[in-house]
Protein backbone atom coordinates (compact mmCIF):
# COMPACT_ATOMS: atom_id res chain seq x y z
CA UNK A 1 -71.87 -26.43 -61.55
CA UNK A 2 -71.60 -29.43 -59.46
CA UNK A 3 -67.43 -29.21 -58.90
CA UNK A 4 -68.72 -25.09 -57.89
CA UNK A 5 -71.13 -26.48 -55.21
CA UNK A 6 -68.06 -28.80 -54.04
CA UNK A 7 -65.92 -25.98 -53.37
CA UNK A 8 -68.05 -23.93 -51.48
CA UNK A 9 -69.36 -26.89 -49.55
CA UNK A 10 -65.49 -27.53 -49.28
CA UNK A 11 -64.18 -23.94 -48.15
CA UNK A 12 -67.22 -23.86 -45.66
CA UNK A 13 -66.57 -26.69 -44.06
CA UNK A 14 -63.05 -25.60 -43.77
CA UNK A 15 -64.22 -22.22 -42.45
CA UNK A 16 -66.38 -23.64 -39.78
CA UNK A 17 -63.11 -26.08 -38.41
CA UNK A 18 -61.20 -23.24 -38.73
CA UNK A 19 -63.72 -21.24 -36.29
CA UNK A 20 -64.39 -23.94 -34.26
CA UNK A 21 -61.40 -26.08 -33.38
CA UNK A 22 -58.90 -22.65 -32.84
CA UNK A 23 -61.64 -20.52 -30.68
CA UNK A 24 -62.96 -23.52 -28.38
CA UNK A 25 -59.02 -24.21 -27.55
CA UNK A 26 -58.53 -20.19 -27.28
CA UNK A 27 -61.65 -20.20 -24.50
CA UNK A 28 -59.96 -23.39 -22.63
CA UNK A 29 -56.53 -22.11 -22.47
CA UNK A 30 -57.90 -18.02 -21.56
CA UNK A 31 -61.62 -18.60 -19.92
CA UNK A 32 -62.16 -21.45 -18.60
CA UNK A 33 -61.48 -21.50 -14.80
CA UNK A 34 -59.44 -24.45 -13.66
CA UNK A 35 -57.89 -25.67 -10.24
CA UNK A 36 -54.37 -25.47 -9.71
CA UNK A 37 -52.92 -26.00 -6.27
CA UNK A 38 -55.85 -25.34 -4.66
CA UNK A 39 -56.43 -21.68 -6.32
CA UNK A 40 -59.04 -21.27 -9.39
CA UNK A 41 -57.19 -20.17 -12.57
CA UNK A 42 -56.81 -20.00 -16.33
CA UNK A 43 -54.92 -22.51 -17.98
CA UNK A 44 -52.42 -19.43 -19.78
CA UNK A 45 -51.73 -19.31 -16.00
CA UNK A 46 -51.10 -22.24 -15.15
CA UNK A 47 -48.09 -22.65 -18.01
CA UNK A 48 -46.58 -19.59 -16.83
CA UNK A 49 -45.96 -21.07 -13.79
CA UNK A 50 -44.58 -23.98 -14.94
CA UNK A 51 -42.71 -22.22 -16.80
CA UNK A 52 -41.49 -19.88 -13.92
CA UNK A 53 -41.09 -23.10 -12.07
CA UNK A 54 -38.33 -24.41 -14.94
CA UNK A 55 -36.81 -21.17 -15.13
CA UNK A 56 -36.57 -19.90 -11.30
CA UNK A 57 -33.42 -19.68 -10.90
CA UNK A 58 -32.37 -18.07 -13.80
CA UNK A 59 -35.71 -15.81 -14.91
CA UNK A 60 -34.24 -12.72 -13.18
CA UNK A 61 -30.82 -12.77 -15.25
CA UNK A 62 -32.96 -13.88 -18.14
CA UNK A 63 -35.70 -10.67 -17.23
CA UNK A 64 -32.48 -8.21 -16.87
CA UNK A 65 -30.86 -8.92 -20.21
CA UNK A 66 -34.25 -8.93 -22.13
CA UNK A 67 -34.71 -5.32 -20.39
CA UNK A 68 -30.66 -4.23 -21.10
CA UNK A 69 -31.14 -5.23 -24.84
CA UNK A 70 -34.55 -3.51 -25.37
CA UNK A 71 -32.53 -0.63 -24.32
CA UNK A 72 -29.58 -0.73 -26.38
CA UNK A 73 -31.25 -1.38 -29.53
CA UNK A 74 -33.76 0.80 -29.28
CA UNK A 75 -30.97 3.89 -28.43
CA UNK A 76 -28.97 2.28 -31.29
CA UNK A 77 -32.10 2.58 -33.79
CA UNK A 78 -33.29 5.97 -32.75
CA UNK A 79 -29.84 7.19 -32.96
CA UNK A 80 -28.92 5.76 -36.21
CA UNK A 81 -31.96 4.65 -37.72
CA UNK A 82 -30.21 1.48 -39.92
CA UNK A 83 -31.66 -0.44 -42.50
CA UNK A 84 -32.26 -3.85 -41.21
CA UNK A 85 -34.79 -1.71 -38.80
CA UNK A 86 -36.52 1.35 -41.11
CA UNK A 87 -37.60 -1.55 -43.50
CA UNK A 88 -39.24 -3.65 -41.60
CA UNK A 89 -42.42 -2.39 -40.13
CA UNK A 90 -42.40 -4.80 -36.84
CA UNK A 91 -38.86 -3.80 -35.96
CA UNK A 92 -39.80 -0.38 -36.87
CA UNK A 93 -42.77 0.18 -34.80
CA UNK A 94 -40.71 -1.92 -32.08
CA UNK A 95 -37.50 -0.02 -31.69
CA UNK A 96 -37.96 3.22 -33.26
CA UNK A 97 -39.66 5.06 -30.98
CA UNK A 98 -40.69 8.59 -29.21
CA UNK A 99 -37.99 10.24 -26.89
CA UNK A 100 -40.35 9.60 -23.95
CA UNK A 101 -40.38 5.79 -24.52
CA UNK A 102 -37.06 5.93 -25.13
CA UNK A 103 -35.99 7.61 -21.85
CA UNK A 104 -38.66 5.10 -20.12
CA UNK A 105 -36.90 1.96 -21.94
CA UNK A 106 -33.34 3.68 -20.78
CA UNK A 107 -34.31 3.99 -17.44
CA UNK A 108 -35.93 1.20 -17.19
CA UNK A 109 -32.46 -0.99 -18.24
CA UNK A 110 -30.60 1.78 -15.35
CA UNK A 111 -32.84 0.20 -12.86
CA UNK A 112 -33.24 -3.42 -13.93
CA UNK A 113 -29.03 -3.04 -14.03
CA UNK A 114 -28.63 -1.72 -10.32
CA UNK A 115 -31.13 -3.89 -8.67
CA UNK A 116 -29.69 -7.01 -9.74
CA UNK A 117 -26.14 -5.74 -8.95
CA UNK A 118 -27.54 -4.30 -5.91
CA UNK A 119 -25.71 -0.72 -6.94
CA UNK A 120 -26.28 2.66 -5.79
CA UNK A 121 -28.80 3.22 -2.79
CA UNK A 122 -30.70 0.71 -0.97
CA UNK A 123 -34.04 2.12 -1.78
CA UNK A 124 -33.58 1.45 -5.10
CA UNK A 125 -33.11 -2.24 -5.18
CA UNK A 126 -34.75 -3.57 -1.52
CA UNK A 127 -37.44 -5.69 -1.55
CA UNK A 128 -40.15 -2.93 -0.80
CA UNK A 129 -39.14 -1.32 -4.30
CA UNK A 130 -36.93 -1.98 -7.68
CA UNK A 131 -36.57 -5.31 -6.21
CA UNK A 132 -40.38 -6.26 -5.81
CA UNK A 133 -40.44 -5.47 -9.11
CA UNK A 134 -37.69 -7.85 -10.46
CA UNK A 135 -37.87 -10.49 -8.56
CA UNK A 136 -41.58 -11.08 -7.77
CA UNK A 137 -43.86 -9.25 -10.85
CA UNK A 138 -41.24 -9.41 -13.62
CA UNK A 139 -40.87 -13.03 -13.82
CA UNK A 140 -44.68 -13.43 -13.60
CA UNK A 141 -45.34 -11.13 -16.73
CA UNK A 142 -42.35 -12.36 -18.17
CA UNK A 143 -44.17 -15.95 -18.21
CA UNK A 144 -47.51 -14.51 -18.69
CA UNK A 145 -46.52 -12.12 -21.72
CA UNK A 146 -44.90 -15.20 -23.75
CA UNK A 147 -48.01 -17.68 -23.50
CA UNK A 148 -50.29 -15.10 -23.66
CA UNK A 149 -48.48 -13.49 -26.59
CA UNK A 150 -48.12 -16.76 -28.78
CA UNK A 151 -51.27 -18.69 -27.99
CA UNK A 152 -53.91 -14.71 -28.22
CA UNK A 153 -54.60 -15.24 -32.09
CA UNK A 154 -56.50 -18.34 -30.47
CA UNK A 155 -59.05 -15.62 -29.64
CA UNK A 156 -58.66 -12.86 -32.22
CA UNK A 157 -58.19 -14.02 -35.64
CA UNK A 158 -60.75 -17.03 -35.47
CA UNK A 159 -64.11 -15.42 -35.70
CA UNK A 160 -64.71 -15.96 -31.70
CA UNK A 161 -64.44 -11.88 -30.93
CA UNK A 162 -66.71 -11.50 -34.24
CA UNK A 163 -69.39 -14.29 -32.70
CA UNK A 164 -69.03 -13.31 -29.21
CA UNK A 165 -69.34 -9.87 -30.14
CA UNK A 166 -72.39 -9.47 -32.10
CA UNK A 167 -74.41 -11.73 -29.40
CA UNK A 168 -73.30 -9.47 -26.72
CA UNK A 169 -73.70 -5.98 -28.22
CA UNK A 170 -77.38 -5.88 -27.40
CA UNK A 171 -75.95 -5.42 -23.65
CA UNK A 172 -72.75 -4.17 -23.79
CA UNK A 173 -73.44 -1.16 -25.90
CA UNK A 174 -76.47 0.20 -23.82
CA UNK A 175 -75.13 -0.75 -20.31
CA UNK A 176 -71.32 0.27 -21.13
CA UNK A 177 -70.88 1.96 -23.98
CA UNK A 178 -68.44 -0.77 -25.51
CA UNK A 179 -69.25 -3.50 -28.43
CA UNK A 180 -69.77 -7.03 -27.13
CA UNK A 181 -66.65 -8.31 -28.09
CA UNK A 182 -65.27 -6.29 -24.66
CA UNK A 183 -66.80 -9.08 -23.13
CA UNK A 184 -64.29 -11.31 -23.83
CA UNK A 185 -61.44 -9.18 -22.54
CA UNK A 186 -63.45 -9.39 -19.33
CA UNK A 187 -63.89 -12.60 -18.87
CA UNK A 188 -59.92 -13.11 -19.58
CA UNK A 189 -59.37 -10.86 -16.93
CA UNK A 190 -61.39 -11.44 -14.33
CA UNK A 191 -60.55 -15.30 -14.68
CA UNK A 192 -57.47 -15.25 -15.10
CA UNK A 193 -54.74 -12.03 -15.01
CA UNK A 194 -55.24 -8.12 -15.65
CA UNK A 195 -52.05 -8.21 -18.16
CA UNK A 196 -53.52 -10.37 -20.41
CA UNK A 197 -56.93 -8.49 -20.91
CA UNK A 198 -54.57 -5.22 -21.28
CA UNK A 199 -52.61 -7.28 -24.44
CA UNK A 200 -55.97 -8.07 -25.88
CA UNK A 201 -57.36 -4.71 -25.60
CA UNK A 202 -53.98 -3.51 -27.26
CA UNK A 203 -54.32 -5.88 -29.69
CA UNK A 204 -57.97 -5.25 -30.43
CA UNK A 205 -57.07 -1.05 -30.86
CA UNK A 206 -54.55 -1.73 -33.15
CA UNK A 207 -56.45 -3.94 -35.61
CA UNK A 208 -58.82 -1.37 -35.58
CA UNK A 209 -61.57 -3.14 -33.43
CA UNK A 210 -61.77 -0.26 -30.85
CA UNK A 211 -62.06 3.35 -31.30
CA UNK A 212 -59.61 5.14 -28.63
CA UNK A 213 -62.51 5.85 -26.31
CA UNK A 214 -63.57 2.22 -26.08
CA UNK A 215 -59.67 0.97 -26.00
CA UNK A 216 -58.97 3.44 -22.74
CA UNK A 217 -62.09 2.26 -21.27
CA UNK A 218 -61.68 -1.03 -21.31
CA UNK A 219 -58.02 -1.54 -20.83
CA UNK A 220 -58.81 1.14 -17.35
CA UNK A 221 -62.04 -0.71 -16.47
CA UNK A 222 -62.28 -4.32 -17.27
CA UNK A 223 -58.83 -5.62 -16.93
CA UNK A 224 -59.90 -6.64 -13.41
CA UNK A 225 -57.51 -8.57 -10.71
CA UNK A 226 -57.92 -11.77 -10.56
CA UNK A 227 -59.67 -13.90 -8.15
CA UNK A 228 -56.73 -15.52 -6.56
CA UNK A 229 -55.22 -12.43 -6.33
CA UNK A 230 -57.98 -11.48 -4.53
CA UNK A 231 -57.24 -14.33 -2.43
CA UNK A 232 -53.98 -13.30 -1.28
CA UNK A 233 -55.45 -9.49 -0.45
CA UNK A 234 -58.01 -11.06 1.69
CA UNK A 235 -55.84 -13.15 3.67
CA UNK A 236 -53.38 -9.98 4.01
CA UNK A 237 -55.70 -8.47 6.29
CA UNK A 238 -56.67 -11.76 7.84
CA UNK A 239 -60.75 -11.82 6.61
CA UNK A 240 -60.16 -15.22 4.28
CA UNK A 241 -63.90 -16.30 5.96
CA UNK A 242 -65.51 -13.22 4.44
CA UNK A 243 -64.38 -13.94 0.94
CA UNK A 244 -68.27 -14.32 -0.50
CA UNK A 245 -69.20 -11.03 0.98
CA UNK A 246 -66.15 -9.68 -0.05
CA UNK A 247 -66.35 -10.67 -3.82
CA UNK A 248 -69.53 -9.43 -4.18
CA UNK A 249 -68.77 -6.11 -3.07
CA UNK A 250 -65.62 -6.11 -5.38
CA UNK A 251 -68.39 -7.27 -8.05
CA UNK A 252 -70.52 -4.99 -7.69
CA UNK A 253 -68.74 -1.89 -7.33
CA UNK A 254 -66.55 -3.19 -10.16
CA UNK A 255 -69.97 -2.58 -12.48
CA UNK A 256 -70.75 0.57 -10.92
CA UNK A 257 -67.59 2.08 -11.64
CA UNK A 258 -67.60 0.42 -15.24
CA UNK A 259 -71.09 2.07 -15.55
CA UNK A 260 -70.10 5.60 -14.38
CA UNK A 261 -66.50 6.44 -14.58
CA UNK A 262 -66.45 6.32 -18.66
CA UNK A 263 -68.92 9.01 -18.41
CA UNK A 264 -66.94 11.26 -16.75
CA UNK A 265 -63.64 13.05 -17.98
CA UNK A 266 -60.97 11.82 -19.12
CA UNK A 267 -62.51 9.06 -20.58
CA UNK A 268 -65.77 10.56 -22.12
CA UNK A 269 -63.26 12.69 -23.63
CA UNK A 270 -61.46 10.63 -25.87
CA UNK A 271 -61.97 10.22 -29.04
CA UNK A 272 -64.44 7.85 -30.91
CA UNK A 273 -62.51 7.55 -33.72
CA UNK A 274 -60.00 4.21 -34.42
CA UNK A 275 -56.08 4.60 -34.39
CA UNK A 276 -55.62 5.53 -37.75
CA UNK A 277 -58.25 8.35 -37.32
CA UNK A 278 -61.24 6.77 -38.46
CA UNK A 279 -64.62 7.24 -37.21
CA UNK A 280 -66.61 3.61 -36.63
CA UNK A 281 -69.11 3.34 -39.01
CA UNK A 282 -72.85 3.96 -38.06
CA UNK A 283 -74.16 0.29 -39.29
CA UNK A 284 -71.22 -1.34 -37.83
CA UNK A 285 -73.14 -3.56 -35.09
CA UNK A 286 -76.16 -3.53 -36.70
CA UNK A 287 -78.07 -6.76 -37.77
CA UNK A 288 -78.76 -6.90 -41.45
CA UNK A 289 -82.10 -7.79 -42.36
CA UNK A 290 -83.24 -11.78 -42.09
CA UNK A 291 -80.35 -12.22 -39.44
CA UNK A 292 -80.99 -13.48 -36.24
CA UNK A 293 -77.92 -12.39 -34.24
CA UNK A 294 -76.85 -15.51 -33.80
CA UNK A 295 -77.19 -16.20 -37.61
CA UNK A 296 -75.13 -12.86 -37.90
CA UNK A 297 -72.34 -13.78 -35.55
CA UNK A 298 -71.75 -16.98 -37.33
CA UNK A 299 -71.96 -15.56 -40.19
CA UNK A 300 -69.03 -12.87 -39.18
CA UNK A 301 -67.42 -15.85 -37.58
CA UNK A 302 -66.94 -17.71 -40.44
CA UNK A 303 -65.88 -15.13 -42.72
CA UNK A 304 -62.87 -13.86 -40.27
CA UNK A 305 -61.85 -17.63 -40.07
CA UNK A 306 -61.99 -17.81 -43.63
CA UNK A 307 -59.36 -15.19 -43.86
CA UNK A 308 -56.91 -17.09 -42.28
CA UNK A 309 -54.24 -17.94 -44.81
CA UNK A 310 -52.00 -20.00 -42.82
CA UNK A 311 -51.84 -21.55 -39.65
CA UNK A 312 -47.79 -20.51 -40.21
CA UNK A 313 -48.61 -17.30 -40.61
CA UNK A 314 -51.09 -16.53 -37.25
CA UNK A 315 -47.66 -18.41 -35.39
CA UNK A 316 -45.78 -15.56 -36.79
CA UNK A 317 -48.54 -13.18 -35.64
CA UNK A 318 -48.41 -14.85 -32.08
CA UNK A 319 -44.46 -14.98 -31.95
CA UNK A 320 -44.45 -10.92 -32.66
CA UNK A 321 -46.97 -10.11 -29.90
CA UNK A 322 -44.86 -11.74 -27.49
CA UNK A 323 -41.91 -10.23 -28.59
CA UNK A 324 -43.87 -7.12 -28.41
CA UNK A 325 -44.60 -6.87 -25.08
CA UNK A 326 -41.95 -8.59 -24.20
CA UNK A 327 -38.94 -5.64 -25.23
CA UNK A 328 -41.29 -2.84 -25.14
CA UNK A 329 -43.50 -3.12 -21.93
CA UNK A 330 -41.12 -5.13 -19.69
CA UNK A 331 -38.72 -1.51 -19.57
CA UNK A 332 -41.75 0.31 -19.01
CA UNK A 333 -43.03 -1.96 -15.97
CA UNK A 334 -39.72 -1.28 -14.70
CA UNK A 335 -39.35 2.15 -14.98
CA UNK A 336 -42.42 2.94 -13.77
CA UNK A 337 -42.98 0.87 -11.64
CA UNK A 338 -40.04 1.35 -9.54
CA UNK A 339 -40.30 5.00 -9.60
CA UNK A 340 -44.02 4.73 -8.16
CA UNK A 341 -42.40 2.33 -5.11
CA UNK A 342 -39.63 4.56 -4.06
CA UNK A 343 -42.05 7.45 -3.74
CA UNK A 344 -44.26 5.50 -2.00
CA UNK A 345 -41.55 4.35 0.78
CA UNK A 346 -39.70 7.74 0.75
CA UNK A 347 -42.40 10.33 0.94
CA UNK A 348 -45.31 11.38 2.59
CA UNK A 349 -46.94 12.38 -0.74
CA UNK A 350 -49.81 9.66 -0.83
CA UNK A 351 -50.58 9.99 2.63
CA UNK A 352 -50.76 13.66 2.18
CA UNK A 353 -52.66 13.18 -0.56
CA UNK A 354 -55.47 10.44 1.53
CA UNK A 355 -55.73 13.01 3.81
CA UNK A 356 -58.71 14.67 2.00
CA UNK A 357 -60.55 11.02 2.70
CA UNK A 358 -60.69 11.50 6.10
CA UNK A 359 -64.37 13.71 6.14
CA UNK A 360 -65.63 11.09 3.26
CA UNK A 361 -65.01 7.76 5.45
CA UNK A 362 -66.35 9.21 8.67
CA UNK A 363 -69.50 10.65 6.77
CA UNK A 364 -69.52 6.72 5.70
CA UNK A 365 -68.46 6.02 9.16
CA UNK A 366 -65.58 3.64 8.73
CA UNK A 367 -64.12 3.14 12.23
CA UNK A 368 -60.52 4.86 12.19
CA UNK A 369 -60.86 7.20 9.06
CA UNK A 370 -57.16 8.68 9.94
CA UNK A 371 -55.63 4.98 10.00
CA UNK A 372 -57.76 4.16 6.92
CA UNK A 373 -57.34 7.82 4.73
CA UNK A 374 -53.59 6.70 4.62
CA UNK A 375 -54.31 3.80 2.36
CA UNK A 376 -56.77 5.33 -0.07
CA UNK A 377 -53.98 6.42 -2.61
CA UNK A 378 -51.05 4.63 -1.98
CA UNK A 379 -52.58 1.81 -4.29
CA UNK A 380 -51.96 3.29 -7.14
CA UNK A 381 -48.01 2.82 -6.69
CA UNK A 382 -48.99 -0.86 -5.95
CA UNK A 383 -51.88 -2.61 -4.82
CA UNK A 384 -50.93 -4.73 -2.36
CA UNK A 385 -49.48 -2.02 -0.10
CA UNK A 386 -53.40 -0.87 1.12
CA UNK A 387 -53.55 -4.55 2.66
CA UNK A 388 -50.35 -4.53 4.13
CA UNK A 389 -50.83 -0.98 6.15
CA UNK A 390 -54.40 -2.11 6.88
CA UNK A 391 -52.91 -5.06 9.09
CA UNK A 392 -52.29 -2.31 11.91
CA UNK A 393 -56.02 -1.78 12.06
CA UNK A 394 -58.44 -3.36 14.51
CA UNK A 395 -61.23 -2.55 12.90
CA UNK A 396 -62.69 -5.68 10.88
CA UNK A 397 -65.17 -3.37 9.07
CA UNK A 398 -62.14 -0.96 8.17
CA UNK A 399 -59.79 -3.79 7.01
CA UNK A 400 -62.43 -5.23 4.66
CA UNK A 401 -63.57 -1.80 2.96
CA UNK A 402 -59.78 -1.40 2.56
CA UNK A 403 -59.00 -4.67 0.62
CA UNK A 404 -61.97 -4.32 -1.32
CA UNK A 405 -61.35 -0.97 -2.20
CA UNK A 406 -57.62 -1.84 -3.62
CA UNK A 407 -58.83 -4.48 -5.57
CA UNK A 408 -61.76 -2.31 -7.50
CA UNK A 409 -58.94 0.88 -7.84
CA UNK A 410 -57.73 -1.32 -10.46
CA UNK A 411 -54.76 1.06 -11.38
CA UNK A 412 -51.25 0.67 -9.80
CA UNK A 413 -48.17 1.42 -11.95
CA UNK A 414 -46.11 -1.76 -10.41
CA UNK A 415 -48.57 -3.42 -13.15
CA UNK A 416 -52.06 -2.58 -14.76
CA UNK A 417 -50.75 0.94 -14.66
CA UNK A 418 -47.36 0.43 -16.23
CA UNK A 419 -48.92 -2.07 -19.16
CA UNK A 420 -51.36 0.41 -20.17
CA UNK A 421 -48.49 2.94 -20.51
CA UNK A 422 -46.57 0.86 -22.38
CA UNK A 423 -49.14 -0.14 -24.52
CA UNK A 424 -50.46 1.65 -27.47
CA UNK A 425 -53.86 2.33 -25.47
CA UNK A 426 -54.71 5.87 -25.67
CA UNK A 427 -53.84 6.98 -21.48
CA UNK A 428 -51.39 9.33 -20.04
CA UNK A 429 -49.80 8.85 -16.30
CA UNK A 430 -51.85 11.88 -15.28
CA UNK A 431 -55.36 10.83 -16.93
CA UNK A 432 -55.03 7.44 -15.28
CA UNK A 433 -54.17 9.73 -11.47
CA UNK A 434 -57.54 11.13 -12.36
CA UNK A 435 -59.22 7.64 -13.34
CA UNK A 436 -57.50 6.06 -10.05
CA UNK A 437 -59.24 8.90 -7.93
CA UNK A 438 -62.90 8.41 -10.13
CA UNK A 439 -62.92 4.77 -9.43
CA UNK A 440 -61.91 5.27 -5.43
CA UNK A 441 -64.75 8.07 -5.08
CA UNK A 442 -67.19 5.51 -7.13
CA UNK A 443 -66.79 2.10 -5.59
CA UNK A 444 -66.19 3.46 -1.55
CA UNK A 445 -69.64 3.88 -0.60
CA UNK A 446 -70.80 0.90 -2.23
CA UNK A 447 -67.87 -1.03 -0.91
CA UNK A 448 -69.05 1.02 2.66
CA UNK A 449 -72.50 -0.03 2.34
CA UNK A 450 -71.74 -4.08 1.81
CA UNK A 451 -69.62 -3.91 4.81
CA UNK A 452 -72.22 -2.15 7.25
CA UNK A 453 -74.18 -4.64 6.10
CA UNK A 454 -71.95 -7.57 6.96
CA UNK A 455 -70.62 -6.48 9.74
């Protein structure tokens, strides 16, 4: 009896290190903010710049033949489906996969090929287009994707999700819809970089944490830009001294649209129901009788730690997630990404399609609605070009309500967009059109009615 009571006071002791230690060093390195030359940041940040710093001048080759190789494999597996690939279920899942990804990851390696050789037309690879994408935003996921890869169990095989969770489903459920552990892709985000709360999301749907409803929400809703991105938008369009006004409006018509665009189609469509076609049970988030939820939490906590075999084996885990994004979004980014640009710079189609804007910002009476209309949609091919067509308006009122409106759009396939496609999050290209055009309609009055009052 008294060698019983050792090992249980043994494994929970073990079980509450195991919580502890991992989670507190997952929330240092992915939520707390820190100061790094002068901008606020996460510390998964701050080593992928170092790491982009030690790699500069070779992270483009590097970025090109991790693309190139995706794409050869993954023809040479569909095609011939070997061995060494059907019997492994990582490599599997990885490389053989649907004729659309394929043709994405193909075209993807065409692109990432040209640009870098600077082959075929100019559109293709200047700055404005396939070589944006290379030279400035691959590099940056390519750092982000392999510390954020390795170092995410930290957050989701610990107990913290399970702890965080059940404390904050009391006001994530009835506010958003979502369980409280959607919190902590949030906070991730909004501290730190949209591409890593889109790999925890991902992460989260497949292990069966989210339903598809809850994964498309959040990965379209909460995997916010950044506040030094922010930063740079502001200063764009030359407002740096309005950044506390500014914030707040992105703040607050961030929550609106969180609030109201799930309730509207697509997303209220999908399904409740997790990726393997299960439905979450009703007493899922429930507290069990003589809990607290605190008690609860830790209770969770401590049983997800405890199910931690190996600190070898969560490594492995980590080193497959950053492969994972790695050779199957990089292509995608790419792909789509590129494609989005050269539209963008080659045809009239998103100022044709901001022209509908025009009787919405004068009803809101934003000072040159034509000027301003012509930025309303081009942000979803990236969403720094709003800022930089805004720089030809005088208006300061105008100017602001456009920066803060391409931050809270969220969606733009040069990134956020392009992730979510290539990730196994339940969205289509054309259902996250419709969720770009919800969240513009949403958070434009709201972003309208900070800046009358401002300015």
């Amino acid at each position: 009896m008294e060698n019983t009571l050792k090992g249980q006071a043994a494994v929970g002791k073990r079980n509450l290190l195991m919580f502890l230690l991992p989670s507190l060093l997952g929330i240092l390195l992915f939520m707390t903010p820190v100061s790094y030359n002068g901008d606020l940041t996460i510390m998964i940040a701050v080593l992928a710049k170092s790491l982009q710093a030690a790699l500069s001048d070779s992270l483009t080759i590097i970025v090109t033949g991790v693309i190139s190789l995706s794409a050869v494999v993954t023809l040479f597996a569909t095609l011939f489906k070997p061995a060494f690939v059907t019997r492994s279920s990582f490599l599997n899942t990885l490389f053989n996969v649907s004729p659309v990804w394929l043709v994405s990851r193909l075209l993807g390696a065409v692109f990432v090929v040209m640009v870098y050789t600077q082959a075929g037309p100019e559109i293709l690879y200047s700055g404005d287009t396939g070589g944006l994408v290379l030279n400035d935003l691959l590099p940056v996921l390519f750092a982000v994707f392999i510390f954020a890869g390795l170092l995410l169990p930290l957050l989701l095989d610990f107990g913290l999700l399970e702890f965080v969770g059940t404390l904050l489903t009391g006001i994530m459920r009835p506010v958003f819809r979502l369980p409280g552990r959607s919190a902590v892709d949030c906070m991730a985000s909004w501290l730190g970089d949209g591409s890593v709360g889109i790999l925890l999301t991902s992460k989260q749907y497949e292990g069966r944490h989210y339903t598809q409803r809850e994964a498309a929400v959040i990965g379209t809703t909460f995997s916010a830009v950044s506040i030094t991105f922010s930063l740079v938008v502001l200063a764009q369009v030359k407002l740096e001294h309005m950044f506390i006004p500014f914030y707040l409006a992105v703040c607050l018509a961030g929550i609106v649209a969180a609030i109201v665009v799930p309730r509207l189609p697509p997303l209220c469509w999908k399904k409740d129901t997790f990726i393997n076609g299960e439905a979450r049970p009703s007493n899922d988030e429930e507290t069990p009788a003589g809990y607290s939820r605190l008690s609860h939490g830790y209770h969770l906590a401590l049983a997800r730690a405890g199910k931690v075999e190996s600190l070898g084996r969560v490594a492995c885990t980590g080193f497959h997630n950053a492969l994972d994004m790695l050779l199957g979004v990089l292509p995608v980014v790419m792909a789509f990404g590129t494609l989005a640009l050269v539209i963008a710079e080659t045809t009239p189609l998103f100022s044709w399609l901001g022209m509908p804007f025009v009787p919405l910002l004068e009803l809101l009476q934003i000072p040159e609605a034509a000027a301003a209309s012509e930025t309303m949609v081009v942000g979803f091919a990236d969403m720094f070009i709003p800022a930089i067509l805004a720089t030809s308006i005088e208006s300061d009122l105008t100017r602001f309500v456009i920066a803060a409106l391409s931050v809270t759009q969220l969606i733009y396939m040069s990134e956020v967009g392009a992730l979510l496609l290539g990730s196994k999050i339940p969205v289509n290209i054309v259902e996250l059109f419709v969720i770009f055009l919800l969240r513009t309609l949403v958070t434009l009055p709201v972003i309208a009615l900070i800046g009358h009052l401002v300015f």
